[in-house]
Protein backbone atom coordinates (compact mmCIF):
# COMPACT_ATOMS: atom_id res chain seq x y z
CA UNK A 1 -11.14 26.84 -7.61
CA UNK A 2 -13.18 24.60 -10.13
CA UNK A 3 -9.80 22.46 -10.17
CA UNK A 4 -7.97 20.86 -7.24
CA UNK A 5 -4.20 20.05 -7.58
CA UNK A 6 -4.20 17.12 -4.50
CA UNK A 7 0.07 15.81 -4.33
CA UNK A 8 -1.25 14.71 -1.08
CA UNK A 9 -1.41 11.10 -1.75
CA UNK A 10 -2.75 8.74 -4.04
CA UNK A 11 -5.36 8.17 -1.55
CA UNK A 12 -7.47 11.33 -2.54
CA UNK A 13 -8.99 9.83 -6.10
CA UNK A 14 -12.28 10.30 -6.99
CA UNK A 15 -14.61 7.60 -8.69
CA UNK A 16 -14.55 8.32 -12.23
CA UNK A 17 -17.58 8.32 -14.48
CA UNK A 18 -17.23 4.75 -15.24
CA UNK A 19 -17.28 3.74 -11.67
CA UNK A 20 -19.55 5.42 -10.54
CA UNK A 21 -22.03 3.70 -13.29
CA UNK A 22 -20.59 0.35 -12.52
CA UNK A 23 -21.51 1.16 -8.54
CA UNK A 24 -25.18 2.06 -9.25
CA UNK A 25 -26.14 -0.75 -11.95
CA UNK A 26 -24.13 -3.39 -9.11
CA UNK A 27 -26.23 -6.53 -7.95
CA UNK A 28 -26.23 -6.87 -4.61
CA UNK A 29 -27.04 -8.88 -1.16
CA UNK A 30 -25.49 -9.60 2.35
CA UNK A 31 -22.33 -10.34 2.38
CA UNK A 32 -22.01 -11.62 5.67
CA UNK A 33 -24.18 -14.29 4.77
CA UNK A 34 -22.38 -14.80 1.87
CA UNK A 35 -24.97 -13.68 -0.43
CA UNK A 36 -23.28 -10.70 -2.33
CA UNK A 37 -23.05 -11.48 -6.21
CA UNK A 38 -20.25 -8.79 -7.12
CA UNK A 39 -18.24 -9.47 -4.02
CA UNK A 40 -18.39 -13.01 -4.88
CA UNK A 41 -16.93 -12.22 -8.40
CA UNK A 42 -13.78 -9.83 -7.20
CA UNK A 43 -13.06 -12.37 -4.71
CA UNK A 44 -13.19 -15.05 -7.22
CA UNK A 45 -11.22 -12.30 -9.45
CA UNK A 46 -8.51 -11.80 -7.43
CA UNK A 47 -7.67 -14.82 -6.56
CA UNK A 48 -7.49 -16.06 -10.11
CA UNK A 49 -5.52 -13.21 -11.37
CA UNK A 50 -3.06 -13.56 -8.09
CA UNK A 51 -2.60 -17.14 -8.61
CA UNK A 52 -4.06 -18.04 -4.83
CA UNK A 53 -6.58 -20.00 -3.99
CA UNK A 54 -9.00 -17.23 -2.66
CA UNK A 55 -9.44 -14.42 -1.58
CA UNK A 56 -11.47 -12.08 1.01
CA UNK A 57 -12.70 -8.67 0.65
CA UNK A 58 -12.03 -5.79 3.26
CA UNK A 59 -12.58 -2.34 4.12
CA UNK A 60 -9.39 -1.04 4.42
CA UNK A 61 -6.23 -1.91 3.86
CA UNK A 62 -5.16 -1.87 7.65
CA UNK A 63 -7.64 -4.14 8.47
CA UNK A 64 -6.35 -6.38 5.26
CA UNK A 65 -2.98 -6.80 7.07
CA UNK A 66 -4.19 -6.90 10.64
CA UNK A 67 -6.52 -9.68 9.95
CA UNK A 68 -3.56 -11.83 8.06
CA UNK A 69 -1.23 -11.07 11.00
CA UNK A 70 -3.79 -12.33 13.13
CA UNK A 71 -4.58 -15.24 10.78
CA UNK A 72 -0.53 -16.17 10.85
CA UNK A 73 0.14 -15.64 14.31
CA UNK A 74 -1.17 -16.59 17.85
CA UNK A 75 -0.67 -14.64 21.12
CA UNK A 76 2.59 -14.18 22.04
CA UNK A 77 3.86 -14.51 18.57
CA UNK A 78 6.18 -12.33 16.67
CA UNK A 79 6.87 -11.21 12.84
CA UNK A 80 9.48 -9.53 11.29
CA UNK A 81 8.88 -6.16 9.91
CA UNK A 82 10.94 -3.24 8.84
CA UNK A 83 11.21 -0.32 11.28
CA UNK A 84 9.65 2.00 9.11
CA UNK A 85 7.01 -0.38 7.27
CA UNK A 86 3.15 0.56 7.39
CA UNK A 87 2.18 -2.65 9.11
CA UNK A 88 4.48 -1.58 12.14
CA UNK A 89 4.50 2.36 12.36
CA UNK A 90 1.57 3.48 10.44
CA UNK A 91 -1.64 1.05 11.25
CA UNK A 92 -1.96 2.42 15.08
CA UNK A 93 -0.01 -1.39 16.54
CA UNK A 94 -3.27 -2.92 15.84
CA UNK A 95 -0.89 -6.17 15.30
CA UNK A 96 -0.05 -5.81 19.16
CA UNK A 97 -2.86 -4.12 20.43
CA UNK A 98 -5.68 -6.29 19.22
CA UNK A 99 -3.48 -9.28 18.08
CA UNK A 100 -1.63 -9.61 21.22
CA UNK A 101 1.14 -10.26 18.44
CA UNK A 102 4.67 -8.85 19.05
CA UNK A 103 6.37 -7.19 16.44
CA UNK A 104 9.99 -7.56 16.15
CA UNK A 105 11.22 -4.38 13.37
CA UNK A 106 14.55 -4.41 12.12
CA UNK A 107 15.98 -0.96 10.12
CA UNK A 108 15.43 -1.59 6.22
CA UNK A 109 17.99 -0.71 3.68
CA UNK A 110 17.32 2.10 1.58
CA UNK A 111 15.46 0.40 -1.16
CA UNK A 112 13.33 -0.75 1.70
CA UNK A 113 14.25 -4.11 1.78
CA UNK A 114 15.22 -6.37 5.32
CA UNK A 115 18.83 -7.51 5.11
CA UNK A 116 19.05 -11.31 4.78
CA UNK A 117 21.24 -11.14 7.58
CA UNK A 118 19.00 -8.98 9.69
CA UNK A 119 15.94 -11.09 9.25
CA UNK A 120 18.54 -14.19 10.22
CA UNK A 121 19.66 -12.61 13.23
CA UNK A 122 16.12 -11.57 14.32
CA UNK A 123 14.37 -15.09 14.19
CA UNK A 124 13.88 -16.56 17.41
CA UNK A 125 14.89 -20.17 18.51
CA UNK A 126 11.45 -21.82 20.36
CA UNK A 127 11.00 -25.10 22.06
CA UNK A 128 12.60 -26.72 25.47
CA UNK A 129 15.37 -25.26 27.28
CA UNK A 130 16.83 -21.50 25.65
CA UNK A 131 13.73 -21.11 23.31
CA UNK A 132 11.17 -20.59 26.49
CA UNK A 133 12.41 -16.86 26.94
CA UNK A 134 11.46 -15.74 23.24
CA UNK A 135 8.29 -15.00 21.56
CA UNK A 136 7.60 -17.42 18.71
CA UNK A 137 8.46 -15.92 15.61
CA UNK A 138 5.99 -17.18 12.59
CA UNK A 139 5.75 -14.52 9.86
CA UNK A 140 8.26 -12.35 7.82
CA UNK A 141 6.47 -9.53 6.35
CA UNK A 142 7.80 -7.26 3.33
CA UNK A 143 5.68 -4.14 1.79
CA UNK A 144 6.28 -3.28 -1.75
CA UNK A 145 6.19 -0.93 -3.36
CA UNK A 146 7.54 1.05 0.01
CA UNK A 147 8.00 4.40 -0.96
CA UNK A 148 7.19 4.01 -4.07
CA UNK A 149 10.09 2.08 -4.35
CA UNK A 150 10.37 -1.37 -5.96
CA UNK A 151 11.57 -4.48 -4.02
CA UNK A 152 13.88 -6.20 -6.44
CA UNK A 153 12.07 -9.70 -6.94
CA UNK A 154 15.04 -11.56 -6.85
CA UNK A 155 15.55 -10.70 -3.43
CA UNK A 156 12.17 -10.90 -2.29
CA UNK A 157 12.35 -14.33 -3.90
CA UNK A 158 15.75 -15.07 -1.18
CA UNK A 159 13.97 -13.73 1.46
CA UNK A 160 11.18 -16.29 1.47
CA UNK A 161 13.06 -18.58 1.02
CA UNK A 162 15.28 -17.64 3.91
CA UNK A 163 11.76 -17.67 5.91
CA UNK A 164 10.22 -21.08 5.29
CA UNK A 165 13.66 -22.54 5.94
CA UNK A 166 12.95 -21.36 9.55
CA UNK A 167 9.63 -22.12 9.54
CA UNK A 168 8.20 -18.61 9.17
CA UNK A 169 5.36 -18.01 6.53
CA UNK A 170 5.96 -14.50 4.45
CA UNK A 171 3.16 -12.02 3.77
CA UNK A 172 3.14 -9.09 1.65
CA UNK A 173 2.11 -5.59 2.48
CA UNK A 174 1.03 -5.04 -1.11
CA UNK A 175 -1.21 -1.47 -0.69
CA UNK A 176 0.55 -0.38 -3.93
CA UNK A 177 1.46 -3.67 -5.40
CA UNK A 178 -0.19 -3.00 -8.51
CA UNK A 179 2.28 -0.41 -9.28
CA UNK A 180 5.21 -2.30 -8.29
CA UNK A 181 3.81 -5.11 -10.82
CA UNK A 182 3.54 -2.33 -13.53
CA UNK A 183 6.84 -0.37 -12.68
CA UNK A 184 8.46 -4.06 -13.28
CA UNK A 185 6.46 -5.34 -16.23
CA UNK A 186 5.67 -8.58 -14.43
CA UNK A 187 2.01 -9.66 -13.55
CA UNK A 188 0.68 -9.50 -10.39
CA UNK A 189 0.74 -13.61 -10.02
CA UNK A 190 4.44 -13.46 -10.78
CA UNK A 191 4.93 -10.63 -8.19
CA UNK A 192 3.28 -12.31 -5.51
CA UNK A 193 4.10 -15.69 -5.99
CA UNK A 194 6.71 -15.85 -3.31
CA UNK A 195 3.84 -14.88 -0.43
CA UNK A 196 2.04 -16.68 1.63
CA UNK A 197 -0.67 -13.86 1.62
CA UNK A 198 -0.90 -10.41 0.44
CA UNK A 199 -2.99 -7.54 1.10
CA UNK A 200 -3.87 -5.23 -1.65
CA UNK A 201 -5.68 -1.97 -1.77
CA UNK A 202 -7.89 -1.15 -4.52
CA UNK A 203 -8.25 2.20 -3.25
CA UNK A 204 -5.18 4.23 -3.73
CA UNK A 205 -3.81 4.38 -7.18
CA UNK A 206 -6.45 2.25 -8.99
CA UNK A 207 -9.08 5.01 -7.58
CA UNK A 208 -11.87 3.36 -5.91
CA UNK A 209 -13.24 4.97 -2.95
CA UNK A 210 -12.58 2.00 -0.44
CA UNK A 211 -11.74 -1.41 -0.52
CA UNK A 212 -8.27 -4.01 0.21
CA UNK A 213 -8.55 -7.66 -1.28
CA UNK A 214 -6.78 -10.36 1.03
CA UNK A 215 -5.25 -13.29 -0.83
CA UNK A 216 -3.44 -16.58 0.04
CA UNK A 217 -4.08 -20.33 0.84
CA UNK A 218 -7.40 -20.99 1.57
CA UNK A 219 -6.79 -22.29 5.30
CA UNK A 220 -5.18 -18.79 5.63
CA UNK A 221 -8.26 -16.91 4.26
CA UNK A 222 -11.02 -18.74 6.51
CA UNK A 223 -8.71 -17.58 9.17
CA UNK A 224 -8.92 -14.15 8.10
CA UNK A 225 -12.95 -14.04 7.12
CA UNK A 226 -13.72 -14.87 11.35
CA UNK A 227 -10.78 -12.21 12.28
CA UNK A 228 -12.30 -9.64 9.86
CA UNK A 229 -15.99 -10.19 11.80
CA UNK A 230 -14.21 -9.40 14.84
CA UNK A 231 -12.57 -6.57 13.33
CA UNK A 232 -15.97 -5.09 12.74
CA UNK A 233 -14.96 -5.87 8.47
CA UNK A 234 -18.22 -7.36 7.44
CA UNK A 235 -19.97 -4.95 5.28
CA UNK A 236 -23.32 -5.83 3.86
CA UNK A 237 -24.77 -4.89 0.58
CA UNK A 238 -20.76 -4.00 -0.09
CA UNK A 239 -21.32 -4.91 -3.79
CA UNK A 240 -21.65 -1.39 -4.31
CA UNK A 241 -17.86 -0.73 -3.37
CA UNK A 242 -16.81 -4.32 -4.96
CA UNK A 243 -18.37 -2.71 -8.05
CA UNK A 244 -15.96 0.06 -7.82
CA UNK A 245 -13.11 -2.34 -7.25
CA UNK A 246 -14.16 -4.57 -9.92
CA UNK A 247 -14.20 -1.30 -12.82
CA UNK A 248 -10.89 -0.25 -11.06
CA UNK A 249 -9.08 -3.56 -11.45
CA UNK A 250 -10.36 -3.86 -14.93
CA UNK A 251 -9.80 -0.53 -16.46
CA UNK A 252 -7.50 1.56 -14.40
CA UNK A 253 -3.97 -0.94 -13.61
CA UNK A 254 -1.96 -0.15 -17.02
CA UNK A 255 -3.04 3.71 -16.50
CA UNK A 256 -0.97 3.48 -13.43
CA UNK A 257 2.11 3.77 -15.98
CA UNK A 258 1.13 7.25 -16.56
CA UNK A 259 1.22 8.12 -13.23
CA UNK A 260 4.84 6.87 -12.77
CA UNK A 261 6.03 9.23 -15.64
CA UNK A 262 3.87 12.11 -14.32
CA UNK A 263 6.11 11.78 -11.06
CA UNK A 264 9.08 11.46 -12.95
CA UNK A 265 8.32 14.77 -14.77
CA UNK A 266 7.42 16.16 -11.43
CA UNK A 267 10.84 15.47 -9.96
CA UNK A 268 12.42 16.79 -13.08
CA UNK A 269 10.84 19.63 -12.89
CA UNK A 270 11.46 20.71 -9.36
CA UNK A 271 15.31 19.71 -9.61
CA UNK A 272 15.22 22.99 -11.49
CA UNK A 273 14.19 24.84 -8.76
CA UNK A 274 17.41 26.44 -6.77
CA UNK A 275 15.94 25.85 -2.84
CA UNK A 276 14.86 22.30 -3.57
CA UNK A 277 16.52 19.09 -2.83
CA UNK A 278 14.72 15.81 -4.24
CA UNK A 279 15.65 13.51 -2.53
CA UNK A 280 13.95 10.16 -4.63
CA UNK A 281 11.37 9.39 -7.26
CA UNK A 282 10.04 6.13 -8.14
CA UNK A 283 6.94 5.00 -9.23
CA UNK A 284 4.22 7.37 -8.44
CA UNK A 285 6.01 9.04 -5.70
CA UNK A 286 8.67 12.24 -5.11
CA UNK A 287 10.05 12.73 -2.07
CA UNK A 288 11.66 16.76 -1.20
CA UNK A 289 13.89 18.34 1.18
CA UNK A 290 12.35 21.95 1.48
CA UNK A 291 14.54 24.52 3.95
CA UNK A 292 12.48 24.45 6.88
CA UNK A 293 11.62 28.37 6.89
CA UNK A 294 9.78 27.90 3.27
CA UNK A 295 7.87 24.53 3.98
CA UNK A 296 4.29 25.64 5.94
CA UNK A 297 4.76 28.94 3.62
CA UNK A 298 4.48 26.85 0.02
CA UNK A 299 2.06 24.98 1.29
CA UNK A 300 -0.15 28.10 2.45
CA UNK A 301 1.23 29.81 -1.14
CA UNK A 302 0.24 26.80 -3.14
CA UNK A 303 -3.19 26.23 -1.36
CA UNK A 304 -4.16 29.47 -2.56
CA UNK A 305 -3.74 28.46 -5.85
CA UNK A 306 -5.61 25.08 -5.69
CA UNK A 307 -2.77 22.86 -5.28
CA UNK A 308 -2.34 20.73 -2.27
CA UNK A 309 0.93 19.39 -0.41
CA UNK A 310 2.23 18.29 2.56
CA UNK A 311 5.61 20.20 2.96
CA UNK A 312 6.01 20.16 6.84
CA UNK A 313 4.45 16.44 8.06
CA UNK A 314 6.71 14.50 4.96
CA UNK A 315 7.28 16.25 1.79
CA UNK A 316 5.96 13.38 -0.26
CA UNK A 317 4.09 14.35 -3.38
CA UNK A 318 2.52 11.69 -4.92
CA UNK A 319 0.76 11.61 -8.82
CA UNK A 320 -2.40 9.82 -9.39
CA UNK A 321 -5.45 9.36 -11.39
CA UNK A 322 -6.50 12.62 -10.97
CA UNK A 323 -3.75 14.17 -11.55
CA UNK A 324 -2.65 15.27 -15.26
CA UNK A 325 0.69 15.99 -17.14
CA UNK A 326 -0.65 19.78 -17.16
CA UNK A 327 -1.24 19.25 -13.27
CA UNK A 328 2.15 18.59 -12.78
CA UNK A 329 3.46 21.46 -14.95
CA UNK A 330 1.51 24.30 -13.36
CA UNK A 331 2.31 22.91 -9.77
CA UNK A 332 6.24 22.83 -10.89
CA UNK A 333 5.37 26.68 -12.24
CA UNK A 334 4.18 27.41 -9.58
CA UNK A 335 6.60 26.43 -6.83
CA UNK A 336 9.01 28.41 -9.07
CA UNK A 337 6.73 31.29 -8.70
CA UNK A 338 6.69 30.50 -5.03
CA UNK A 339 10.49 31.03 -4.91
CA UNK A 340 11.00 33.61 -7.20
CA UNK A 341 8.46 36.03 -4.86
CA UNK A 342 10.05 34.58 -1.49
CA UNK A 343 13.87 35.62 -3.28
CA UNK A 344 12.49 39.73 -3.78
């Protein structure tokens, strides 16, 4: 197939023409001494257009939030985190394994925000007497968008608040905050201006190949930049990829708006077919119910046809950069297809 169809995730984008010519004209040096020009200038670039007071470059977004986990917390400490939040199930416990840092998840409602109450009820007293038994808790940390879903800002706005009045600092699983920022029409300084830090990949629905920007206070980042050398994060001539992130940031945010109605088409499209449940869309994300006997054989049906899926792990299709409005009409035609055969 000339033409791959990838739902998979947003994950999946290819460098465009643009960024690709922004990576091989990029001015480079050694970044772990400090000495790379274009990281320099996203760093510097993100922190302005976050409104903190720097920021700190990273491979991946896992290592983004396991280095600011670390930065927050000490051994022995805790953080709050939903039970189904990336930080917690999907980043391998790095925050316990290699930060010796105890997480403490609590369920999340459905529009993936912790309860007030919950986050309340899970903070730890510490000091003399009762508090000796506990792990310290120090950090509250949210993810948005999760699931594509929005956090509504006034309530991330109460539950920071609710945080420092404990003494915890807040940090923001932000791997798709860009989209949450578009979905809401806000800026991305408005967004994360209840946070203490926030980690945000440049490499899922912006499309650069790899790359997560760190920002917060500036005592917070120096914590991060030696936790990212032991992390095995410092890159050298990584210009090349800051290139990428740089052309990304500054050409490919608003386009993200176009991948939110390309998902909403998609779910439209497939609430017409019969043997399909969706179960949510929002932002750049659908989420199906497939009967269990047709899942591993639309993916198989579909692969054949150049479209990609994942039907039996989580059937979460997800639109993207690379994927167009046609895309998302011949994949809907084609799961009809699927069915129509399978019904015979």
């Amino acid at each position: 197939m000339s033409k791959v169809i990838d739902l998979r995730s947003d994950t999946v984008t290819r460098p465009t023409p643009g960024m690709l010519a922004a990576m091989n004209s990029a001015e480079v040096g050694d970044d772990v001494w400090g000495d790379d020009p274009t990281v320099n200038r996203l760093q510097a670039m993100m922190a302005e257009a976050t409104a903190k007071e720097a920021a700190l470059f990273l491979p991946s977004g896992t290592q983004s939030n396991l280095a600011a986990l670390m930065a927050h917390c000490e051994r022995g400490d805790e953080y709050i985190v939903g039970q189904m939040a990336h930080t917690y199930r999907w980043e391998g416990g790095g925050a316990a394994v290699l930060g010796s840092i105890q997480p403490q998840p609590i369920e999340q409602a459905a529009d993936g925000s912790l309860p007030l109450e919950k986050i309340a009820a899970a903070i730890k007293p510490f000091g003399p007497g009762l508090g000796t038994h506990f792990a310290r808790t120090r950090l509250l940390a949210l993810e948005n968008t999760w699931g594509g879903r929005v956090l509504p800002q006034q309530y991330v706005i109460d539950a920071a608040a609710l945080a420092r009045s404990k003494g915890l600092n807040v940090h923001l699983d932000g791997a798709r905050a860009f989209n949450a920022a578009v979905a809401s029409k806000c800026s991305i300084a408005e967004l994360l201006a209840p946070f203490d830090s926030a980690s945000l990949c440049i490499s899922k629905g912006l499309g650069a190949p790899v790359g997560a920007v760190l920002v917060g206070d500036r005592v917070i980042i120096e914590r991060a930049h030696r936790w990212r050398k032991m992390l095995g994060g410092g890159m050298r001539q990584a210009g090349y990829v800051a290139a990428a992130c740089i052309y990304a940031l500054e050409h490919q945010v608003e386009r993200l708006r176009d991948d939110h109605h390309n998902a909403a088409r998609l779910a439209a499209g497939l609430r017409e077919v019969a043997e399909i449940t969706v179960s949510a869309q929002a932002t750049n994300m659908v989420f199906l119910n497939l009967p269990e006997a047709h899942a591993k054989p639309l993916e198989a049906y579909l692969a054949a046809r150049g479209m990609l899926m994942q039907g039996v792990y989580a059937a979460r299709l997800v639109t993207h950069l690379d994927v167009s409005r046609d895309d998302v009409d011949a994949f809907v035609a084609a799961v009809k297809a699927y069915f129509t055969e399978a019904a015979k």
